[in-house]
C-alpha atoms as a PDB file:
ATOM      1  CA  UNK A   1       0.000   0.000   0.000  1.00  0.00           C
ATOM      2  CA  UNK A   2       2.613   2.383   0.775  1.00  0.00           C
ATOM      3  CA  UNK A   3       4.329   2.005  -2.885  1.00  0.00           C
ATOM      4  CA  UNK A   4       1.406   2.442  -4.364  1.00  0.00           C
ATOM      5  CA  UNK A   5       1.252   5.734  -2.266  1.00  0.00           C
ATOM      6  CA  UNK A   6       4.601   6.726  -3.152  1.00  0.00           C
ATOM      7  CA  UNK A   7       4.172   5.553  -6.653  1.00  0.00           C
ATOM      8  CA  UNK A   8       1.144   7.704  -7.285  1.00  0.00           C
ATOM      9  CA  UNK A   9       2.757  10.422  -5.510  1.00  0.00           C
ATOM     10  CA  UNK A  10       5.504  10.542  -7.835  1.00  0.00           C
ATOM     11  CA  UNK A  11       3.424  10.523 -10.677  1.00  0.00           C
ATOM     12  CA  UNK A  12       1.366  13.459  -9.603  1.00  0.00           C
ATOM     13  CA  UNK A  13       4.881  15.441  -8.972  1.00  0.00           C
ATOM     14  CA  UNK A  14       6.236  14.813 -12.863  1.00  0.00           C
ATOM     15  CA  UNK A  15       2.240  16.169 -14.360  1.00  0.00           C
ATOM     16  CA  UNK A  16       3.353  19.165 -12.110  1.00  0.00           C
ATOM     17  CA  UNK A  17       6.561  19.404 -13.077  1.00  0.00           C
ATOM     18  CA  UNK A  18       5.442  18.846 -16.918  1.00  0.00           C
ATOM     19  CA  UNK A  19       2.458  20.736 -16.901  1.00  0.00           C
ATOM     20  CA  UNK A  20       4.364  23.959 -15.387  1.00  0.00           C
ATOM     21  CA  UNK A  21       7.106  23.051 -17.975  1.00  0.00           C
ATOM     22  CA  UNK A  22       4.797  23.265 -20.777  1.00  0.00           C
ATOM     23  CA  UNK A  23       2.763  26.088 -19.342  1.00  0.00           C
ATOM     24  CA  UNK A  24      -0.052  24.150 -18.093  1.00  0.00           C
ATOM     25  CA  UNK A  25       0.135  25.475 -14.723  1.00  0.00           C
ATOM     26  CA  UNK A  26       0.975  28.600 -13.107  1.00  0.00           C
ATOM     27  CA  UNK A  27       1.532  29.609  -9.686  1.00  0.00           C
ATOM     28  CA  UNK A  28       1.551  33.197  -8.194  1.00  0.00           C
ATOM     29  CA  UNK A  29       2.237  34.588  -4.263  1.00  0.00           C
ATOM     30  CA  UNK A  30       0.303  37.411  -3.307  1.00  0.00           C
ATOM     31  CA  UNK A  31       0.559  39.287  -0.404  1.00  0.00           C
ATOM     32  CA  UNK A  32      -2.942  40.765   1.369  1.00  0.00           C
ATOM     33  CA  UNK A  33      -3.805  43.015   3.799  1.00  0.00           C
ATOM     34  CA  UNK A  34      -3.222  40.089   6.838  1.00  0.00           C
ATOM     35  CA  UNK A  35      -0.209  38.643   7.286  1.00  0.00           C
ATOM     36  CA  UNK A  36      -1.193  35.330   5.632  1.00  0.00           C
ATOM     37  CA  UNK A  37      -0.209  34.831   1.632  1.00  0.00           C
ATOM     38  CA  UNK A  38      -2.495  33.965  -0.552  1.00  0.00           C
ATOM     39  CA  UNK A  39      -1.220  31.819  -3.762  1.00  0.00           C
ATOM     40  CA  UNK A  40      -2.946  31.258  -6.214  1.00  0.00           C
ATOM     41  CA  UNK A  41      -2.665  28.114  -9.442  1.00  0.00           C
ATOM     42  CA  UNK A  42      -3.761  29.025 -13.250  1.00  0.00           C
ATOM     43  CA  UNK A  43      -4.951  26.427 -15.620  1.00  0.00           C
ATOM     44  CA  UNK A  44      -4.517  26.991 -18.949  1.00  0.00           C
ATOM     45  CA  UNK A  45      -6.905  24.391 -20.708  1.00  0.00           C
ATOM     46  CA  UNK A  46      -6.382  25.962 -24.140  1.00  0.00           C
ATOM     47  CA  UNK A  47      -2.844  24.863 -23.761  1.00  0.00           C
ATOM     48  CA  UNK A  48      -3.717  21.654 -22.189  1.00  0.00           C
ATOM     49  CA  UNK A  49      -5.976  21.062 -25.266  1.00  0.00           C
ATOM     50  CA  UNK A  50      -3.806  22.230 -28.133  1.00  0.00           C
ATOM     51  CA  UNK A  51      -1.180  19.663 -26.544  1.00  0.00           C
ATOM     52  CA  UNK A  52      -2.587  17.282 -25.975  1.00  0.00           C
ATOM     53  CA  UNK A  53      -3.979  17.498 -29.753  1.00  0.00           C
ATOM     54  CA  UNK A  54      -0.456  17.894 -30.892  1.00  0.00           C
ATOM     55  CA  UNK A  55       0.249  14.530 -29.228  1.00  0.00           C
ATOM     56  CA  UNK A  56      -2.537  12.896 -30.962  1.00  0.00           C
ATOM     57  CA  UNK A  57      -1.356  14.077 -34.496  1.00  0.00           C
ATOM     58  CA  UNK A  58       2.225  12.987 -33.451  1.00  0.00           C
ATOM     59  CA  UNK A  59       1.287   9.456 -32.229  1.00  0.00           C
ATOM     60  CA  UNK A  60      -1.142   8.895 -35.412  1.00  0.00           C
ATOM     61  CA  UNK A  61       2.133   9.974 -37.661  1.00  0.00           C
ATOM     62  CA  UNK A  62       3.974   7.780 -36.156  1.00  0.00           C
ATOM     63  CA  UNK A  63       1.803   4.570 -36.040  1.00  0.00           C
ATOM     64  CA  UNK A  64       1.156   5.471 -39.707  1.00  0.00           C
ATOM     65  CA  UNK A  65       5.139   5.344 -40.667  1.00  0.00           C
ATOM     66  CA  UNK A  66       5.040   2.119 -38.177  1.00  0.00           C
ATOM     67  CA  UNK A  67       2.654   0.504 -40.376  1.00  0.00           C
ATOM     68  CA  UNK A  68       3.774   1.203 -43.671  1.00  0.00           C
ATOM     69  CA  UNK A  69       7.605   0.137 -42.532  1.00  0.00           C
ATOM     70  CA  UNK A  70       5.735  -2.758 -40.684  1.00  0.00           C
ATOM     71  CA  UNK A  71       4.650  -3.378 -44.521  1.00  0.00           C
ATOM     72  CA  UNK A  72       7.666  -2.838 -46.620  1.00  0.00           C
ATOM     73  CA  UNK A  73      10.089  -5.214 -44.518  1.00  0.00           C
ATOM     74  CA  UNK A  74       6.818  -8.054 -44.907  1.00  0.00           C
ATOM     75  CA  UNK A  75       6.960  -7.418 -48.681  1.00  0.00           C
ATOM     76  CA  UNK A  76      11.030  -8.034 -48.978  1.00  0.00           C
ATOM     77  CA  UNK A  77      10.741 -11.135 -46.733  1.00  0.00           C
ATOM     78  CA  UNK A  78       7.911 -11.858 -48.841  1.00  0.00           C
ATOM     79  CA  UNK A  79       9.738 -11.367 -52.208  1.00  0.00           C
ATOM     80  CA  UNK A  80      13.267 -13.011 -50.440  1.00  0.00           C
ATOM     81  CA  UNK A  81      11.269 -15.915 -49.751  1.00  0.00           C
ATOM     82  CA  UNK A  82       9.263 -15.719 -53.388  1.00  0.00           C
ATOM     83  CA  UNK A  83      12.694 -16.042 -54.848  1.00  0.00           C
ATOM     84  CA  UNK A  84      14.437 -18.942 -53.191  1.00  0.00           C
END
């Protein structure tokens, strides 16, 4: 139970870390009137979006070069074989 904990604890930490890396998140410290600072966390989920849509176009490019590589190399075994 407690690596679980830890594990999802970790996890949390890097989509912090990422998400402030890629401008995701921002934090800001404000001072008020009392002696007690307020801070505050912006989400940007037009960023988060755009992304996260990036990613997708990324990861379908890729699968589609995958495949057609995938279906070259079975051709040429295809043809080596063919040929023997």
């Amino acid at each position: 139970m407690r690596k679980l904990l830890g594990g999802l604890v970790i996890i949390v930490l890097i989509f912090v870390a990422v998400g402030v890396w890629r401008g995701w998140f921002g934090f800001s410290m404000h001072n008020t009137d009392s002696d007690k600072p307020r801070i505050e966390m912006d989400i940007d989920k037009g960023k988060m979006n755009s992304d996260t849509e990036k990613a997708k176009q990324k990861l379908q490019e890729t699968t589609q070069k995958g495949k057609q590589r995938l279906q070259e190399a079975t051709e040429k075994a295809k043809e080596a074989t063919d040929h023997k």
